[in-house]
Protein backbone atom coordinates (compact mmCIF):
# COMPACT_ATOMS: atom_id res chain seq x y z
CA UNK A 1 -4.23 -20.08 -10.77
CA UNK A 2 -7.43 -18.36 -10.83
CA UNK A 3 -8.41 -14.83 -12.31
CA UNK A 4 -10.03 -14.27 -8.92
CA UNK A 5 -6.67 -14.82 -7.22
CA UNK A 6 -4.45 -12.77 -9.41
CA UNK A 7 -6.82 -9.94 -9.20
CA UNK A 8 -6.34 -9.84 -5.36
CA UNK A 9 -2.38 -9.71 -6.09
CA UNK A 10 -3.52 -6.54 -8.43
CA UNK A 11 -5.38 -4.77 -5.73
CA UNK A 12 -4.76 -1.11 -5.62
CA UNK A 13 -4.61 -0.23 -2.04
CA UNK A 14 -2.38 -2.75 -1.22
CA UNK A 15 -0.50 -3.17 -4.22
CA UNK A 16 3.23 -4.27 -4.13
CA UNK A 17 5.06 -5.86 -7.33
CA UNK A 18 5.26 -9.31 -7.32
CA UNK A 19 6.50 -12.08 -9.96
CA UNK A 20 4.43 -14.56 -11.81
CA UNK A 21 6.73 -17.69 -12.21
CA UNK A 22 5.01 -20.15 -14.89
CA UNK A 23 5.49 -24.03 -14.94
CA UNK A 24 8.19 -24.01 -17.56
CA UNK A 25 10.31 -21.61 -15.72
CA UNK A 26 9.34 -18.32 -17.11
CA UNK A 27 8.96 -15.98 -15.01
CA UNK A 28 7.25 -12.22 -15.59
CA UNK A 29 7.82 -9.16 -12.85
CA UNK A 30 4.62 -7.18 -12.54
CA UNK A 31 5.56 -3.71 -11.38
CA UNK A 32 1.90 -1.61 -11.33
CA UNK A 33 -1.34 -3.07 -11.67
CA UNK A 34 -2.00 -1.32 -14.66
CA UNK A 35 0.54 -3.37 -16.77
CA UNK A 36 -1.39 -6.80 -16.24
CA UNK A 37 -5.00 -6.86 -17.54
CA UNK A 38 -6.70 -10.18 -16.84
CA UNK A 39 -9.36 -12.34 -18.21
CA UNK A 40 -10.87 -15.72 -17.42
CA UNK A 41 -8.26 -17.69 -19.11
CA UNK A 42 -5.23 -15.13 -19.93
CA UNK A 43 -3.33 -12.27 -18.87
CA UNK A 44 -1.32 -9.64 -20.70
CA UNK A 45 1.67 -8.00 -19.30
CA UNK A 46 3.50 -4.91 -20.98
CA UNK A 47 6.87 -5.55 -20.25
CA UNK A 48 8.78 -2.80 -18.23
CA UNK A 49 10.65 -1.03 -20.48
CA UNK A 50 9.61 -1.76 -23.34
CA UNK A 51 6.76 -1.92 -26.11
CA UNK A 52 6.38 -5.71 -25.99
CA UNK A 53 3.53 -7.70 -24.17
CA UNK A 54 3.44 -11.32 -22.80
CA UNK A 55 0.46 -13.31 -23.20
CA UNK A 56 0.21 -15.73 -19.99
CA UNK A 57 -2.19 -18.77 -19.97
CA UNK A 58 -3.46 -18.70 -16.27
CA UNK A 59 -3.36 -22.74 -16.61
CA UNK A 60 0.05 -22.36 -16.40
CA UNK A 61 0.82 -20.15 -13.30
CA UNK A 62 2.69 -22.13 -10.91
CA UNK A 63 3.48 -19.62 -8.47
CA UNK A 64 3.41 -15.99 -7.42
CA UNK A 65 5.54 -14.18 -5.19
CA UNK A 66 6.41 -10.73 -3.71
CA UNK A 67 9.46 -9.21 -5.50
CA UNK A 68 11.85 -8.20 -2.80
CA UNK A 69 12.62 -4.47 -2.68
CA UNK A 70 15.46 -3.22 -1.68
């Protein structure tokens, strides 16, 4: 997945949390836009609820979907 393309899931005005699921299975929640900063090849995620950050190769994004509220 692009940088371009996850940036448009981070938009602001529209924002609503999604999930990043990654081609071995992993998969990351993403709950405000400020707790995924992205560059051209990489993303970092602090992890809800904790101090702890996951480093995520965009190469490996498989998929990304809106987290169902209820």
């Amino acid at each position: 997945m692009t940088r371009e393309a996850i940036l448009r899931w981070l938009d602001a005005r529209r924002f609503k949390p999604f999930e990043i699921r990654l081609s071995n299975g992993d998969r990351f929640s993403v709950w405000h836009p400020e707790a995924l900063l992205v560059s051209t090849t990489t993303a970092v995620l602090q992890i809800s609820g904790s101090n702890r950050n996951a480093e995520i190769a965009l190469l490996h994004v498989a998929a990304v979907e809106h987290l169902l509220l209820k």
